[in-house]
Protein backbone atom coordinates (compact mmCIF):
# COMPACT_ATOMS: atom_id res chain seq x y z
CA UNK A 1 20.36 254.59 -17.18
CA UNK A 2 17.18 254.82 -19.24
CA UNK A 3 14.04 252.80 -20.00
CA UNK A 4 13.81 250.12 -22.79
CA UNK A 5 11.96 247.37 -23.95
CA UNK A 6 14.50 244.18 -24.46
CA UNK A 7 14.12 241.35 -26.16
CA UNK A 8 15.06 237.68 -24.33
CA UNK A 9 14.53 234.59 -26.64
CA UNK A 10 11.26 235.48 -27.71
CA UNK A 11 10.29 237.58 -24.38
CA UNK A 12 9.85 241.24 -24.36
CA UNK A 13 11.17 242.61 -21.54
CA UNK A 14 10.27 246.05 -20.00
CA UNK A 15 13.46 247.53 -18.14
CA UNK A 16 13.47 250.71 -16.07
CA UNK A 17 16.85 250.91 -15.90
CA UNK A 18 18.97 249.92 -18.49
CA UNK A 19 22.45 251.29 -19.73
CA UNK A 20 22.29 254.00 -22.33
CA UNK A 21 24.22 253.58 -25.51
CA UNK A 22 27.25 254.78 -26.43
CA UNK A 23 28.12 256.51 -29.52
CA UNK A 24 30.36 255.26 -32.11
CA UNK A 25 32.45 256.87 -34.79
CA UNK A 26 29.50 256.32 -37.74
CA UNK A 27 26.38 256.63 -35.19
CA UNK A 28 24.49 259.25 -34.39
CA UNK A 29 22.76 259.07 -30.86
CA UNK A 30 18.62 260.31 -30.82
CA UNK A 31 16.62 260.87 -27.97
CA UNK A 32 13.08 259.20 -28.66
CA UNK A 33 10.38 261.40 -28.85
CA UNK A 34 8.33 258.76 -30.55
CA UNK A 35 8.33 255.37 -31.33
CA UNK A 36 6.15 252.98 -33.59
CA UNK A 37 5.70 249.73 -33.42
CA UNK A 38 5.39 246.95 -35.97
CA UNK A 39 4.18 242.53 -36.51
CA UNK A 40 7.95 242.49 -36.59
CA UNK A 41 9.13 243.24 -33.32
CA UNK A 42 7.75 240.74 -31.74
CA UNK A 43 8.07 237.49 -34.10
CA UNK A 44 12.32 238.85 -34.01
CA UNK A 45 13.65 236.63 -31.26
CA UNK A 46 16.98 237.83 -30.07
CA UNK A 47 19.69 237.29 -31.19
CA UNK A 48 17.93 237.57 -34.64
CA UNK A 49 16.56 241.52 -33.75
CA UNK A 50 18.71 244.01 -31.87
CA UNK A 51 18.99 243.53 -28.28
CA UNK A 52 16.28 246.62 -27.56
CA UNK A 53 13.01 246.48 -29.58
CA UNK A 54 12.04 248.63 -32.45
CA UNK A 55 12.88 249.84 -35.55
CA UNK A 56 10.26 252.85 -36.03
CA UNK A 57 12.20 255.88 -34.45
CA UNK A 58 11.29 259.79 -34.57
CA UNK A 59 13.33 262.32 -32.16
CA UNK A 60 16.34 264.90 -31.49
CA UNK A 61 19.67 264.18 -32.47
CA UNK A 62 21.35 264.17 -29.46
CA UNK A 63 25.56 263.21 -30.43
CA UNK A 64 27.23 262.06 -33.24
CA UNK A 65 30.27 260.26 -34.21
CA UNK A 66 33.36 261.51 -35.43
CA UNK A 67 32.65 260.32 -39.17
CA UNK A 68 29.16 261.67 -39.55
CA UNK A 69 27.91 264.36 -41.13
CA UNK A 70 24.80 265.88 -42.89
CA UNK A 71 23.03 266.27 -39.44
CA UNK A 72 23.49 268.51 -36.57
CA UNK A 73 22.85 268.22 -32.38
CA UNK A 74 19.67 269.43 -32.51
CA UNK A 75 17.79 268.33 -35.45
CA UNK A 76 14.52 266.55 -35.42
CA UNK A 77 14.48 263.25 -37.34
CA UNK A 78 13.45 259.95 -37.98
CA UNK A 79 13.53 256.70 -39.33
CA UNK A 80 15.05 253.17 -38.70
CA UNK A 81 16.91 252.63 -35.59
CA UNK A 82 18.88 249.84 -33.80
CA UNK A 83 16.21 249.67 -31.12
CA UNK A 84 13.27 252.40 -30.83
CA UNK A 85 11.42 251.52 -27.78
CA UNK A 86 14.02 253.37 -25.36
CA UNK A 87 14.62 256.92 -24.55
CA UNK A 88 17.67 256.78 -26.46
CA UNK A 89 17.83 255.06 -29.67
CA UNK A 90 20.94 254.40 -32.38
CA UNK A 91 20.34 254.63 -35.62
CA UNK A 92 22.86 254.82 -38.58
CA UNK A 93 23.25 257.92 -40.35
CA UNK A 94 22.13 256.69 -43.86
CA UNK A 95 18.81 255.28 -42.85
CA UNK A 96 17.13 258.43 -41.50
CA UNK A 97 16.41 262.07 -42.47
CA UNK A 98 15.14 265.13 -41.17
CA UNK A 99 11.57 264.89 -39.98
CA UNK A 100 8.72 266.56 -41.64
CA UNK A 101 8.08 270.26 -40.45
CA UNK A 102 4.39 269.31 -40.48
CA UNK A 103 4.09 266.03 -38.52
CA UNK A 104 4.17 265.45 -35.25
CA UNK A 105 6.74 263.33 -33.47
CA UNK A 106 4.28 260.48 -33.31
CA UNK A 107 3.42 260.64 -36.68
CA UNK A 108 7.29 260.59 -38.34
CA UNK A 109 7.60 257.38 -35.97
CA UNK A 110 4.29 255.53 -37.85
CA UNK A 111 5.98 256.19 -41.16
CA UNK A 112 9.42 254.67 -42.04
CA UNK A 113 8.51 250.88 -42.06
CA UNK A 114 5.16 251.15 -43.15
CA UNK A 115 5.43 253.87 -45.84
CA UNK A 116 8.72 253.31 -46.92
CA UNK A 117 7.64 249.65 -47.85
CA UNK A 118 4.72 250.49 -49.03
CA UNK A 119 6.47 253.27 -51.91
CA UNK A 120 9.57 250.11 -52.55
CA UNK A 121 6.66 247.73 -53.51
CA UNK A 122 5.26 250.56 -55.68
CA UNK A 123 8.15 250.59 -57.44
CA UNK A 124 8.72 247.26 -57.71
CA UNK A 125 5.46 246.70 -59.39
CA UNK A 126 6.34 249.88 -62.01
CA UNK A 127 3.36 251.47 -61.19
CA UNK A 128 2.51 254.12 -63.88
CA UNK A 129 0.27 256.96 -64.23
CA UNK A 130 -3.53 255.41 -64.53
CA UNK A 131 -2.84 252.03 -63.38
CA UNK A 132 -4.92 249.92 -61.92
CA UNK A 133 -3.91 248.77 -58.11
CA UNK A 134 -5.54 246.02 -55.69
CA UNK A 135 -3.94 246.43 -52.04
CA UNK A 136 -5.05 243.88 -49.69
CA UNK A 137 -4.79 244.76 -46.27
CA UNK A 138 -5.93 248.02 -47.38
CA UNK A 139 -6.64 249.41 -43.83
CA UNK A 140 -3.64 248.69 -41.82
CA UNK A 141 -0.36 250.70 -41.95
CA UNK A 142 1.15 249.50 -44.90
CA UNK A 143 -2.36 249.68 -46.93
CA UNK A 144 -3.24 253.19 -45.95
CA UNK A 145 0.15 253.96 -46.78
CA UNK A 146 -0.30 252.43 -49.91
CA UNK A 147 -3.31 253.28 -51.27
CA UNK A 148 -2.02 257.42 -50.38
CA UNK A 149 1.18 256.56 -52.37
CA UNK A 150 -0.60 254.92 -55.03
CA UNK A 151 -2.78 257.78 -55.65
CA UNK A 152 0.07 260.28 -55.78
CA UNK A 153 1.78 258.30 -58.46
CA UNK A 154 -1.35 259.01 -60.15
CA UNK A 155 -3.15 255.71 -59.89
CA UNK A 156 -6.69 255.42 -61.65
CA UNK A 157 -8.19 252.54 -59.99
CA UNK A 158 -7.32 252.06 -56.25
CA UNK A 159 -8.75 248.71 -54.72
CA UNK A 160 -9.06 247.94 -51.56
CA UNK A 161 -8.85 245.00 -49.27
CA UNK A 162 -10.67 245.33 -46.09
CA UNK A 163 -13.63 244.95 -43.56
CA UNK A 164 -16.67 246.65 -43.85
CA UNK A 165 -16.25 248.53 -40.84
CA UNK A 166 -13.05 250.44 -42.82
CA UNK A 167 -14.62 251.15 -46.25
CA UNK A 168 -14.93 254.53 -45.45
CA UNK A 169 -12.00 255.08 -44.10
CA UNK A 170 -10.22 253.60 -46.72
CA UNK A 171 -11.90 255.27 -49.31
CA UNK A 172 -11.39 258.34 -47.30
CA UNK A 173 -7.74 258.41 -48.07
CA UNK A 174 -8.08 257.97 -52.34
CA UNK A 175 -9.37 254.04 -51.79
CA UNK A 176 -11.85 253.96 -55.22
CA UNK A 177 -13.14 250.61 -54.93
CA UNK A 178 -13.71 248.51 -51.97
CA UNK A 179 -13.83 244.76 -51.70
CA UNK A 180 -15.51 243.40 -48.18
CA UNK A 181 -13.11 240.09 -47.82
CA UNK A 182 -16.46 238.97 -46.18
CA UNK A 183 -18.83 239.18 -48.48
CA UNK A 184 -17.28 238.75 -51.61
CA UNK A 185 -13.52 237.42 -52.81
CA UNK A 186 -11.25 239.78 -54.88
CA UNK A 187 -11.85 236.81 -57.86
CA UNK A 188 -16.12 237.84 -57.56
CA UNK A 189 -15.53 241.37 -57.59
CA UNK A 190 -13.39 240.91 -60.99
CA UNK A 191 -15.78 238.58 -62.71
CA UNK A 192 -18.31 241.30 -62.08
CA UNK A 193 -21.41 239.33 -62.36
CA UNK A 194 -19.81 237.40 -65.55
CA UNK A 195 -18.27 234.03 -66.02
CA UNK A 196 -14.85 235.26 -67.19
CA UNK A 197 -12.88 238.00 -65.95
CA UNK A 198 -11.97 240.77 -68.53
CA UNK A 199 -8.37 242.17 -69.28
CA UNK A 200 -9.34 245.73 -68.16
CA UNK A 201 -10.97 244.12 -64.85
CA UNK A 202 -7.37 242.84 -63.66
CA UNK A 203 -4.19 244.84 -62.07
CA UNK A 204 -1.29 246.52 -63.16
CA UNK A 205 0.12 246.28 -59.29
CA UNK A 206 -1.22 243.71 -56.65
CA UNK A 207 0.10 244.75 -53.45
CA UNK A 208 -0.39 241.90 -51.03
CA UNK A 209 -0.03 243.57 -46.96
CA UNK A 210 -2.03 240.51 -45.81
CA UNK A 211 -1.09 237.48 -46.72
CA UNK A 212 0.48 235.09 -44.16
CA UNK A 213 0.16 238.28 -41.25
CA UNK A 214 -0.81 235.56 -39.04
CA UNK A 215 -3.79 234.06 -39.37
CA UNK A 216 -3.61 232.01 -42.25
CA UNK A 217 -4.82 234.28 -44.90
CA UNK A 218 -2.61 233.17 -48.49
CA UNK A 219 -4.02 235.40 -51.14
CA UNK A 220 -1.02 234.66 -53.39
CA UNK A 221 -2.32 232.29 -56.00
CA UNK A 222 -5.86 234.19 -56.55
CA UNK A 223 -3.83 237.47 -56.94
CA UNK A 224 -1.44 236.03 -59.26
CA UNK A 225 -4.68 235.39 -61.64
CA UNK A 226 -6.05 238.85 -60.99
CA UNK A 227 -2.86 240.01 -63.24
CA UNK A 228 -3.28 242.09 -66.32
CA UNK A 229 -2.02 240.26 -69.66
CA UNK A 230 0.50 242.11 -71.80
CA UNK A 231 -0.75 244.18 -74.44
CA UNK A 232 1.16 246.12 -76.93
CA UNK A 233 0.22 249.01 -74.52
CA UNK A 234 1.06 247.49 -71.12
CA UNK A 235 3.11 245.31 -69.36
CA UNK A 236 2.47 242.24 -67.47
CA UNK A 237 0.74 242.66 -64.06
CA UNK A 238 2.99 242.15 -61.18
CA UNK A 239 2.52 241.30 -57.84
CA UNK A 240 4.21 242.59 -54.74
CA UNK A 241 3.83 240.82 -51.56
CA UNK A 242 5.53 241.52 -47.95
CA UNK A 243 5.05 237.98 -46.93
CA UNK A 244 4.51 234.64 -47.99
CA UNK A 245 5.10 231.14 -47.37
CA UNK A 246 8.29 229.57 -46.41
CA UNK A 247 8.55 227.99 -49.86
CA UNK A 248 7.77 231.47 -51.29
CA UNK A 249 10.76 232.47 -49.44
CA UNK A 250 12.84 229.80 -50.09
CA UNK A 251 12.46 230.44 -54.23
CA UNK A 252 12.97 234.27 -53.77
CA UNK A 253 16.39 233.75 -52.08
CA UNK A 254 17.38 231.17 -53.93
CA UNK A 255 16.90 230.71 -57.82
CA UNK A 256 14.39 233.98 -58.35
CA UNK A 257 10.67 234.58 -58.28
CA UNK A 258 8.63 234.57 -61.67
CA UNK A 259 9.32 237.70 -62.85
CA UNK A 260 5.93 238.78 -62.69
CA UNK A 261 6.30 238.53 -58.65
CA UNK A 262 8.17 240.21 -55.97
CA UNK A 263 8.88 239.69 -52.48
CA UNK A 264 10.06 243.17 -50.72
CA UNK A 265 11.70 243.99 -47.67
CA UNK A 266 11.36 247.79 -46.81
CA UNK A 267 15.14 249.03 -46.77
CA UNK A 268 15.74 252.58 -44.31
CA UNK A 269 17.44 254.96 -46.74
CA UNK A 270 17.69 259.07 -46.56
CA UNK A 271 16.79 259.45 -50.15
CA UNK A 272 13.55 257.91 -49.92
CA UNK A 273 12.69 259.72 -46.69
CA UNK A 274 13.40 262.68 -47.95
CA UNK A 275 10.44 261.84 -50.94
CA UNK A 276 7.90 260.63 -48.22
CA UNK A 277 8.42 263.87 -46.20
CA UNK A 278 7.99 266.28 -49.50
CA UNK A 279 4.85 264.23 -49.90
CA UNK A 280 3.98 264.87 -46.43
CA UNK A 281 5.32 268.66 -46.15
CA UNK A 282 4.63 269.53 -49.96
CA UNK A 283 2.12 267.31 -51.34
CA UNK A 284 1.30 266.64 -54.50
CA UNK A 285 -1.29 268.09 -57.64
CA UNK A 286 -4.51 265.71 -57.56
CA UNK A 287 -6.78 264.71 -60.51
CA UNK A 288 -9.24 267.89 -59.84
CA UNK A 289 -6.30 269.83 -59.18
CA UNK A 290 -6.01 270.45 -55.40
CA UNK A 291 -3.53 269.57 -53.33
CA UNK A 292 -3.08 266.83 -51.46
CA UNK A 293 -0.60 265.14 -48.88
CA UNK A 294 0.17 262.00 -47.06
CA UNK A 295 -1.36 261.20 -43.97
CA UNK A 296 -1.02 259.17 -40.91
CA UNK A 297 -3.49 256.85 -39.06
CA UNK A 298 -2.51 256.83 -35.20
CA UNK A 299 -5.05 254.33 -33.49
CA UNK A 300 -3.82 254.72 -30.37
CA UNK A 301 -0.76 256.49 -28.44
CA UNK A 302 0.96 255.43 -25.31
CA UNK A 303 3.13 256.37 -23.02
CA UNK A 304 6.73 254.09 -22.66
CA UNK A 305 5.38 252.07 -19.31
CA UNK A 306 5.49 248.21 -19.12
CA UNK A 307 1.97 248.24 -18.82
CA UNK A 308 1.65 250.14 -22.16
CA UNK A 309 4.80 248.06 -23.76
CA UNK A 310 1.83 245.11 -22.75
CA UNK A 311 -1.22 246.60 -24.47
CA UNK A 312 0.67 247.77 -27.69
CA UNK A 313 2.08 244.68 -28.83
CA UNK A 314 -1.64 242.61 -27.88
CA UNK A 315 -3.24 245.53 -29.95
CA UNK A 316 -0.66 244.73 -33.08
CA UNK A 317 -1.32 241.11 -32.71
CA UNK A 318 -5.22 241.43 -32.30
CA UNK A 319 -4.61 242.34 -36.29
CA UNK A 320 -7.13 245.33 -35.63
CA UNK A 321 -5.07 247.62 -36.13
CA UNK A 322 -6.61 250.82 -38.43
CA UNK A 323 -3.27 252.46 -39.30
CA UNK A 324 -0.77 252.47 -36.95
């Protein structure tokens, strides 16, 4: 037996002793060394998410099936899983990778959702060298994660989204500009003082990690403004949201978003772990020529107890979250 965190309807339930998994032919069995936790895991309601809670997984392979291969008993890894918040976690093969050599357990488990987003939505906004990049939400996981990822695909402008109390944290990880959501909206800070915003003052890439998080915010339409015009130079703008509104949904899985605007949902593969780990191990060559490397924002770290399974999830939906 082993402890997990279960879901029932839309209860989380803490369990001391529940039945560990069994391996099948194309699984591969990892003891939980770590575990992160994400908005996510507690709007699933079973049967919608996997029966145990979690998808953010870092640990030891512990068995494998028959048909997999490319790991060994042993290694240290993470990724997604088919339930993280146990000792014992499943995951499938093809959405994890060896773990960085230079993170800790806890910090491998803050990465796959978060970062591995975070680098999809990059992409799907074509983000080129010297763009210009707005990330709202700038100081929770996916926004530090972004605005680290942006900078290594050799962003120009990074923008950030945030309080006040995080400007410097934020700019502390390659954040070049910060807007206080406060004091001033993201439209202000373009207009700079003018009456009409300039071509150069828009975005290349508008990554939206806030909007309809649960409290309301929509910073879709404003964003969508905020794009650059094409120019015989550049492309159109585009904006890349996590989120949106049920009619937002609807159109993406339907006829199509404007092509201009993207809906992503992160999706686990080894390839793109393996890039976020170089980034991590490795690094990458800076503007003024030193190296740098990804890094993870741990607010807090606790042990698997029902009292802790209890604080995390009220300190992810507090929405005060720096990091992870």
């Amino acid at each position: 037996m082993m402890k997990a965190v279960t879901r029932c309807g839309g209860d989380l339930i803490f369990n001391s002793s529940y039945a560990k998994p069994k391996c099948g032919a194309n699984d591969v069995i990892v003891r939980v060394k770590a575990a992160g936790i994400n908005p996510i895991d507690y709007k699933l309601r079973w049967p919608m998410g996997e029966r145990i809670v979690g998808l953010d997984c870092a640990g030891i392979v512990e068995e494998m099936g028959k048909n997999v291969g490319g790991f060994n008993v042993g290694d240290e890894v993470y990724g997604r899983s088919k339930g993280s918040l146990a000792e014992l976690a499943v995951v499938d093969p093809k959405m994890i990778a060896l773990k960085p050599k230079t993170a800790s357990f806890a910090e491998a488990a803050a990465m796959p959702v978060t970062y591995l987003t975070s680098l999809q939505s990059m992409r799907a906004g074509n983000l080129s060298k010297d763009g210009r990049v707005l990330i709202i939400g700038a100081s929770g996981g996916c926004g530090t994660a972004a605005i680290q990822l942006a900078k290594s695909m050799g962003a120009k402008d990074i923008v950030g989204v945030c309080s006040e109390k995080n400007a410097d944290f934020i700019t502390g990880l390659g954040a070049t500009h910060v807007v206080d959501y406060a004091k001033e909206t993201i439209t202000s800070f373009c207009l700079e003082g003018g009456k009409e915003i300039k071509n150069d003052s828009k975005f290349d890439v508008i990554y939206d990690a806030a909007s309809y998080s649960g409290a309301g915010e929509d910073y879709r339409d404003s964003a969508v403004e905020l794009l650059k015009l094409p120019t015989e130079a550049t492309q159109h703008g585009q904006y890349v949201g996590i989120n949106g509104s049920p009619g937002f949904w609807m159109r993406g899985l339907t006829i199509g978003l404007p092509k201009n605007q993207h809906l992503v949902i992160g999706k686990p593969n080894t390839e793109d772990l393996d890039h976020l780990t170089k980034l991590f191990d490795d690094g990458w060559e800076g503007k003024d020529g030193n190296n740098e490397k990804l890094k993870v924002e741990i607010q807090e770290i606790l042990p698997l107890t029902e009292e802790n399974m209890t604080k995390g999830f009220d300190l992810v939906k507090s929405r005060r979250v720096r990091g992870k």
